[in-house]
Protein backbone atom coordinates (compact mmCIF):
# COMPACT_ATOMS: atom_id res chain seq x y z
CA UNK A 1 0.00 0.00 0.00
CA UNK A 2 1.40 3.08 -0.79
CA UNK A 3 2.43 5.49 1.87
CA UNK A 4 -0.40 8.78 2.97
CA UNK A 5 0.47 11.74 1.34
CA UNK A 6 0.63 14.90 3.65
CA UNK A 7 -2.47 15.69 2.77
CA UNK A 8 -4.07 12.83 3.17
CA UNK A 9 -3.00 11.99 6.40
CA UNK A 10 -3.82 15.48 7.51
CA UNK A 11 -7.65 14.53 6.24
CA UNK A 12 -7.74 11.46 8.18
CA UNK A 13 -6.42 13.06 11.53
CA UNK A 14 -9.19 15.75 11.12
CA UNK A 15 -11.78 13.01 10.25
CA UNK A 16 -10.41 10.63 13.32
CA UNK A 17 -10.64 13.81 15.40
CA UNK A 18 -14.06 15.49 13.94
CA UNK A 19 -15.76 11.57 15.11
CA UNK A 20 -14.04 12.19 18.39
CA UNK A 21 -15.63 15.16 19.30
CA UNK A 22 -18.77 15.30 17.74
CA UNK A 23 -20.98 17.49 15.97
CA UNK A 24 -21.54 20.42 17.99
CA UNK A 25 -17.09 21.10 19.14
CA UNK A 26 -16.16 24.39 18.97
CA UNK A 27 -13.47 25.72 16.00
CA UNK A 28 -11.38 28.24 15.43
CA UNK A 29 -14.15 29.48 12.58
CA UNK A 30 -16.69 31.71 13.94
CA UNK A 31 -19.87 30.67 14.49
CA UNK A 32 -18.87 26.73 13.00
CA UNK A 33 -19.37 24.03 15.04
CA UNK A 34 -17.21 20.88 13.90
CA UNK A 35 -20.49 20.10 11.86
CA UNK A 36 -20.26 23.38 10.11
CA UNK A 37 -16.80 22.72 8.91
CA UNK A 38 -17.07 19.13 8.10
CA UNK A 39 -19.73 20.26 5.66
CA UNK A 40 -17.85 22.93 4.12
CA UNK A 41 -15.02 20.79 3.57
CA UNK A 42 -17.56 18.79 1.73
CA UNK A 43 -19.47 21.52 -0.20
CA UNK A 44 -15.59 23.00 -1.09
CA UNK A 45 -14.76 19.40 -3.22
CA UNK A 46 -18.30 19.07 -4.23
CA UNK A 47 -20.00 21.30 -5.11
CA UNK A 48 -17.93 23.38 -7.87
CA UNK A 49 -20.54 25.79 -8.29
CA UNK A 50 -20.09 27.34 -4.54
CA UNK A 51 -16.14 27.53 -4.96
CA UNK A 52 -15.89 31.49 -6.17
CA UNK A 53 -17.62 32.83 -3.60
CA UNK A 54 -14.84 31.52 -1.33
CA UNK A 55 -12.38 34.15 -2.70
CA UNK A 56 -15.17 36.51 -4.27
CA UNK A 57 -17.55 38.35 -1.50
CA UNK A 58 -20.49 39.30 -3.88
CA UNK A 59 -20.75 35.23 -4.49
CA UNK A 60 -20.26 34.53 -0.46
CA UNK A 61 -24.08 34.13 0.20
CA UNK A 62 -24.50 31.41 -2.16
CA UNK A 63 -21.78 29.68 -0.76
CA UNK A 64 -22.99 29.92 2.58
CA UNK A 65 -26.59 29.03 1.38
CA UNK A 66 -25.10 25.57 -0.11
CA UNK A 67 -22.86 25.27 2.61
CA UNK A 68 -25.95 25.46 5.41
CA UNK A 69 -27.70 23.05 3.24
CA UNK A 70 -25.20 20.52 3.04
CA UNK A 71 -25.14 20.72 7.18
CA UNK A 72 -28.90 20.75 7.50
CA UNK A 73 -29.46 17.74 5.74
CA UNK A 74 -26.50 15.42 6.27
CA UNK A 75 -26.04 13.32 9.28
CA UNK A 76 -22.99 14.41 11.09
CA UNK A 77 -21.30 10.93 10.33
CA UNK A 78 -22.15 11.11 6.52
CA UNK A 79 -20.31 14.32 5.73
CA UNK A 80 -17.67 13.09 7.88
CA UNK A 81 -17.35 9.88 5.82
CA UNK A 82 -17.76 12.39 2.62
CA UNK A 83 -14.47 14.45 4.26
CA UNK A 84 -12.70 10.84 4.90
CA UNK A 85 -13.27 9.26 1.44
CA UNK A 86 -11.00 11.97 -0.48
CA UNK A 87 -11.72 14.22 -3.25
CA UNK A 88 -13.63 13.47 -6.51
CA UNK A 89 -11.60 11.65 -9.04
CA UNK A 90 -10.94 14.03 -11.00
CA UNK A 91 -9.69 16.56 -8.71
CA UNK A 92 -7.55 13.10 -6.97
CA UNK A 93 -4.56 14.81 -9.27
CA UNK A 94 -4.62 18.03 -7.20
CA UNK A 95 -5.19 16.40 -3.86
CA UNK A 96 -1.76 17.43 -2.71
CA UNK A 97 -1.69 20.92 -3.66
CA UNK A 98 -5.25 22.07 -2.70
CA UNK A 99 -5.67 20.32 0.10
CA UNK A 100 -1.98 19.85 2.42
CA UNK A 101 -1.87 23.70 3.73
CA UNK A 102 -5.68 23.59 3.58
CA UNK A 103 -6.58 20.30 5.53
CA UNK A 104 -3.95 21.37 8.09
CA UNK A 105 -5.40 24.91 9.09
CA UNK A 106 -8.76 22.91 9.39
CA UNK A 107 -7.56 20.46 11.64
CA UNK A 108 -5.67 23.17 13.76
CA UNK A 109 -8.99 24.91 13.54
CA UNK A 110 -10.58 21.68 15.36
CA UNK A 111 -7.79 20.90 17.70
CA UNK A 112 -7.23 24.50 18.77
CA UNK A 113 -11.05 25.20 19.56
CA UNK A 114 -10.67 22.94 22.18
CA UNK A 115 -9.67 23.89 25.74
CA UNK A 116 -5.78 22.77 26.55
CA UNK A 117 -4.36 22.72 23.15
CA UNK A 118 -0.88 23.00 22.25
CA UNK A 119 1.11 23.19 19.18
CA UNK A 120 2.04 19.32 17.84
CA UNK A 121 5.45 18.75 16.72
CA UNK A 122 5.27 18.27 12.98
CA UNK A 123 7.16 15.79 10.63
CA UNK A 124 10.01 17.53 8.98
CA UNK A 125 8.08 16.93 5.51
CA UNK A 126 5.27 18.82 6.78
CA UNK A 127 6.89 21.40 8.21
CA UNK A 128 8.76 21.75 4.44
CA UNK A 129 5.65 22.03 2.58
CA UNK A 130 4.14 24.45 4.62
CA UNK A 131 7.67 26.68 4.55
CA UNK A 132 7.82 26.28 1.06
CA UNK A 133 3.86 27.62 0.57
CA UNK A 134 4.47 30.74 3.07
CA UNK A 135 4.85 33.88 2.03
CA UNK A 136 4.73 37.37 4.14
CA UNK A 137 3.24 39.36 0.88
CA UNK A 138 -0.17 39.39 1.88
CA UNK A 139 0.83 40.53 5.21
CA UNK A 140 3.16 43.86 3.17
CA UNK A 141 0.08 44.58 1.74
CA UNK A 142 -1.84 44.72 4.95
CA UNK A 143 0.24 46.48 6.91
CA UNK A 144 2.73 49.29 5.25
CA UNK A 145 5.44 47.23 6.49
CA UNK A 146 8.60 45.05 5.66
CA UNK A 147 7.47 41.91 6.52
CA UNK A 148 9.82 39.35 7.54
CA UNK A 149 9.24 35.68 8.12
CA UNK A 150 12.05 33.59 10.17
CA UNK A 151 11.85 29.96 11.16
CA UNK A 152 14.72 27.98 12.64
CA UNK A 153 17.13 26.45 10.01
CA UNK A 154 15.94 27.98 6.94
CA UNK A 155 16.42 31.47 5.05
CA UNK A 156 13.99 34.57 6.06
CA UNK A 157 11.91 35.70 3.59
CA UNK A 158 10.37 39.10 3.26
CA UNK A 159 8.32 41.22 1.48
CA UNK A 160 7.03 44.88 1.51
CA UNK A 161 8.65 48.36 2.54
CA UNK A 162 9.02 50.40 5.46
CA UNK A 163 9.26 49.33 8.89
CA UNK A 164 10.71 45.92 9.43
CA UNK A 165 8.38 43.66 11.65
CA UNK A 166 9.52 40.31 12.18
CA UNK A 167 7.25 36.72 12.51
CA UNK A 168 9.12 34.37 14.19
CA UNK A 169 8.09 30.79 14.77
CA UNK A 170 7.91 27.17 12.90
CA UNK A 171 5.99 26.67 10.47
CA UNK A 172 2.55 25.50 11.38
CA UNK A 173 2.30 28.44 13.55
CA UNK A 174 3.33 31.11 11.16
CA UNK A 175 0.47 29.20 8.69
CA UNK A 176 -1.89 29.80 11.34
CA UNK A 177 -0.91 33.55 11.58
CA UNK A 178 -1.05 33.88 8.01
CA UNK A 179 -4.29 32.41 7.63
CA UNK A 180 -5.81 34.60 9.81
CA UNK A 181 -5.71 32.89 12.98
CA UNK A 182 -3.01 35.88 14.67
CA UNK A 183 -4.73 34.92 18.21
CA UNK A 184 -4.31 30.99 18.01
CA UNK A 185 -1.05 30.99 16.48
CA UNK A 186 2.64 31.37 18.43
CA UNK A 187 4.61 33.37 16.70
CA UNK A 188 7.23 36.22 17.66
CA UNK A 189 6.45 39.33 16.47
CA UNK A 190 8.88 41.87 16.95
CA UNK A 191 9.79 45.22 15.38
CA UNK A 192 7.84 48.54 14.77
CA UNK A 193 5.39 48.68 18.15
CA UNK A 194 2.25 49.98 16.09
CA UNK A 195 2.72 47.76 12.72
CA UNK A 196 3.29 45.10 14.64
CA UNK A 197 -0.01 45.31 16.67
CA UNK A 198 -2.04 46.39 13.47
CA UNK A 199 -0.35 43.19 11.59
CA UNK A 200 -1.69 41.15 14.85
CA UNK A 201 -5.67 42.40 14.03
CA UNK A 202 -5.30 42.88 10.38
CA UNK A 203 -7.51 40.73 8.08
CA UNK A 204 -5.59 37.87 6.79
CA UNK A 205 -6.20 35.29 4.55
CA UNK A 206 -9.03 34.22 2.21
């Protein structure tokens, strides 16, 4: 049998952990309940349609509308076995690049709505792939700041003018941050006072 990608091992953690704790768990996404996400996971791989008004805000009420639907009238378990049984066929090819930073943040999102989390020690693969997918750009253009993202072992990267504010941390947690999750996520921030606490409340993300 041939060995779990990254991405697919991330799915099966969430799914082992979204049976765990049932339906009504708390996440990290506001106003979701662990049967919230489950079914936008499955409404996001299919139901095509819905997909633009994940980036696009004028189309965000459909999605939500298909979304709530999904969660109304699916068991819990079904669109948790949905989530578990992997991506349509045809999108199998792009498993690995949709879905590794995205079926991480979502399983963060479970395990760190939960009282007494802590940050898991990654694999040095997934810690890789989720270096090699950061970038602080989105953060330059949120702040009017350089933007500089350090993690132990590898080479900064940064993006932006003015200011220098620094992220610090490993990976997973500067994912978090970037993603939008500032107030879940341990990272470092150092540098201009103000930037930095603007860059801690700015809207990140999709």
């Amino acid at each position: 049998m041939a060995k779990a990608t990254l991405a697919q091992a991330e799915r099966a953690d969430l799914c082992d952990l979204l049976v765990e704790l049932g339906p009504d768990a708390p996440t990290l996404c506001e106003g979701w309940t662990t049967a919230d996400l489950a079914a936008h996971l499955v409404v996001r791989e299919r139901r095509p349609d819905s997909g633009p008004g994940l980036v696009w805000a004028p189309l965000s009420a459909y999605t939500e509308k298909v979304r709530r639907a999904q969660r109304q009238r699916t068991p819990f378990d079904q669109l948790v076995a949905k989530v578990r049984s992997g991506p349509p066929r045809l999108l199998g090819v792009f498993d690995a690049a949709m879905n590794t930073v995205e079926y991480f943040i979502h399983h963060e999102d479970v395990r760190r709505g939960q009282v007494g989390w802590a940050p898991r020690d990654l694999s040095d693969a997934m810690a890789d792939a989720l270096w090699d997918r950061l970038g602080p750009s989105a953060m330059a253009k949120a702040v009017p700041a350089t933007i500089i993202l350090e993690s132990p072992g590898r080479a900064s990267k940064r993006a932006g003018t003015g200011p220098e504010v620094i992220c610090a941390a490993d990976p997973g947690e500067l994912t978090m941050f970037a993603s939008g999750r500032q107030g879940a996520a341990w990272v470092d921030l150092t540098g201009d006072a103000a930037l930095t606490e603007q860059l801690r409340n700015a809207a990140l993300g999709v």
